[in-house]
Protein backbone atom coordinates (compact mmCIF):
# COMPACT_ATOMS: atom_id res chain seq x y z
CA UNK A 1 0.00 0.00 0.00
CA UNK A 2 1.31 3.74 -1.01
CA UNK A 3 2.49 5.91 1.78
CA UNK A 4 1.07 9.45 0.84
CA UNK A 5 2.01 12.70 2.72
CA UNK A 6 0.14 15.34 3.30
CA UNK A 7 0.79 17.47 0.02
CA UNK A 8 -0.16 14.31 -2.29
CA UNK A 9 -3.37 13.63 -0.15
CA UNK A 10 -4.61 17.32 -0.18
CA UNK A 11 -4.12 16.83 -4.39
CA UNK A 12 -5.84 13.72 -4.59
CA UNK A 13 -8.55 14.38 -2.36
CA UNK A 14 -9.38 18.30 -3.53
CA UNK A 15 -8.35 18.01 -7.57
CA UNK A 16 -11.96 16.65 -7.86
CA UNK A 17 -13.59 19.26 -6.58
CA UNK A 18 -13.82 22.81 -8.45
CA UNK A 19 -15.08 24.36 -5.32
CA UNK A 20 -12.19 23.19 -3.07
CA UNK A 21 -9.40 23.84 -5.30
CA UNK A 22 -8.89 27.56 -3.95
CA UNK A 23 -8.58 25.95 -0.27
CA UNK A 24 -5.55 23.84 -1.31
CA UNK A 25 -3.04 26.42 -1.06
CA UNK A 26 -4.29 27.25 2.24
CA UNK A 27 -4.08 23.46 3.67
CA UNK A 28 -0.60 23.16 2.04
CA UNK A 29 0.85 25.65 4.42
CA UNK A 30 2.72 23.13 7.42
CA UNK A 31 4.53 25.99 9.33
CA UNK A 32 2.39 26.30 11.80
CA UNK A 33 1.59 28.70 15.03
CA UNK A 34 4.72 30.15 16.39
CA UNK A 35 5.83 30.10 20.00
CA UNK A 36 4.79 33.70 20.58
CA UNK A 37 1.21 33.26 18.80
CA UNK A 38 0.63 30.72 21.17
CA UNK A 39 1.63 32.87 24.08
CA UNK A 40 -0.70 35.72 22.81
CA UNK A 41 -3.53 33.20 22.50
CA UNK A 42 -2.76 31.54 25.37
CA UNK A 43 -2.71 35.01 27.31
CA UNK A 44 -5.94 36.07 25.67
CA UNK A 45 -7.44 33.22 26.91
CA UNK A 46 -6.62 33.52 30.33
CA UNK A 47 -8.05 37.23 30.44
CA UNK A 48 -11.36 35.99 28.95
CA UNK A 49 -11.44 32.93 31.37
CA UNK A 50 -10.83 35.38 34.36
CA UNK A 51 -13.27 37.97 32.95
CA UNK A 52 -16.23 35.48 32.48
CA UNK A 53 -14.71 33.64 36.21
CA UNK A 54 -15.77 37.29 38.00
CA UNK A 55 -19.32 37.53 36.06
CA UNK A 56 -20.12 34.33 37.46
CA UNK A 57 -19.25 35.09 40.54
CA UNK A 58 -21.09 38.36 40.37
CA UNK A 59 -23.65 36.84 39.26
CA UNK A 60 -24.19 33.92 41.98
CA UNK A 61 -23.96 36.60 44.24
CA UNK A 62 -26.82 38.90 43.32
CA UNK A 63 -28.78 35.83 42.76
CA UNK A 64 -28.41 34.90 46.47
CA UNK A 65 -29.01 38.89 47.76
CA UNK A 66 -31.73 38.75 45.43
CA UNK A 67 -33.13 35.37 47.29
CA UNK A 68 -32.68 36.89 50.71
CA UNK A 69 -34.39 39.84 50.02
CA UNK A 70 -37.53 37.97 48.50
CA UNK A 71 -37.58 35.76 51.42
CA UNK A 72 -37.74 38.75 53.87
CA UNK A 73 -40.63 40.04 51.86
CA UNK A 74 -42.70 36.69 51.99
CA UNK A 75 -41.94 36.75 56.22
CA UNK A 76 -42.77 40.35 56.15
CA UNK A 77 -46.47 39.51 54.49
CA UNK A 78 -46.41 36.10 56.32
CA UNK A 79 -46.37 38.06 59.69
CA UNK A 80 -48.66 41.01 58.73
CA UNK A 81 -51.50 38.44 57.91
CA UNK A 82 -50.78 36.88 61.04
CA UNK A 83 -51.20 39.95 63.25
């Protein structure tokens, strides 16, 4: 059985096709991500992660003021009906 690479499989697979022929040059590229690309995405992650971290948090907490103060309503009309 034939060994192909990556360049001879990207030909065989998208010479059929008219409409993925303009992607080939684009899948042929191998260089990859450099070190500091990674870094800058891996940085940019970490800022969104902590960003969406402190809206949980905010959130959560609201929900539980939010909780508190509903329950002191219902005991507020729970004791006014009883007196």
């Amino acid at each position: 059985m034939e060994r192909l690479n990556f360049k001879t499989f990207l030909n065989r697979t998208f010479n059929s096709s008219r409409a993925l022929k303009p992607l080939i040059p684009l899948l042929k590229d191998e260089r990859g991500f450099s070190l500091a690309e990674i870094l800058v995405a891996a940085g940019m992650l970490g800022v969104l992660s902590l960003g969406v971290t402190q809206l949980m948090q905010n959130s959560t907490k609201t929900e539980k003021r939010l909780g508190q103060q509903m329950n002191l309503v219902t005991l507020e009309g729970q004791i006014r009906e009883a007196l």
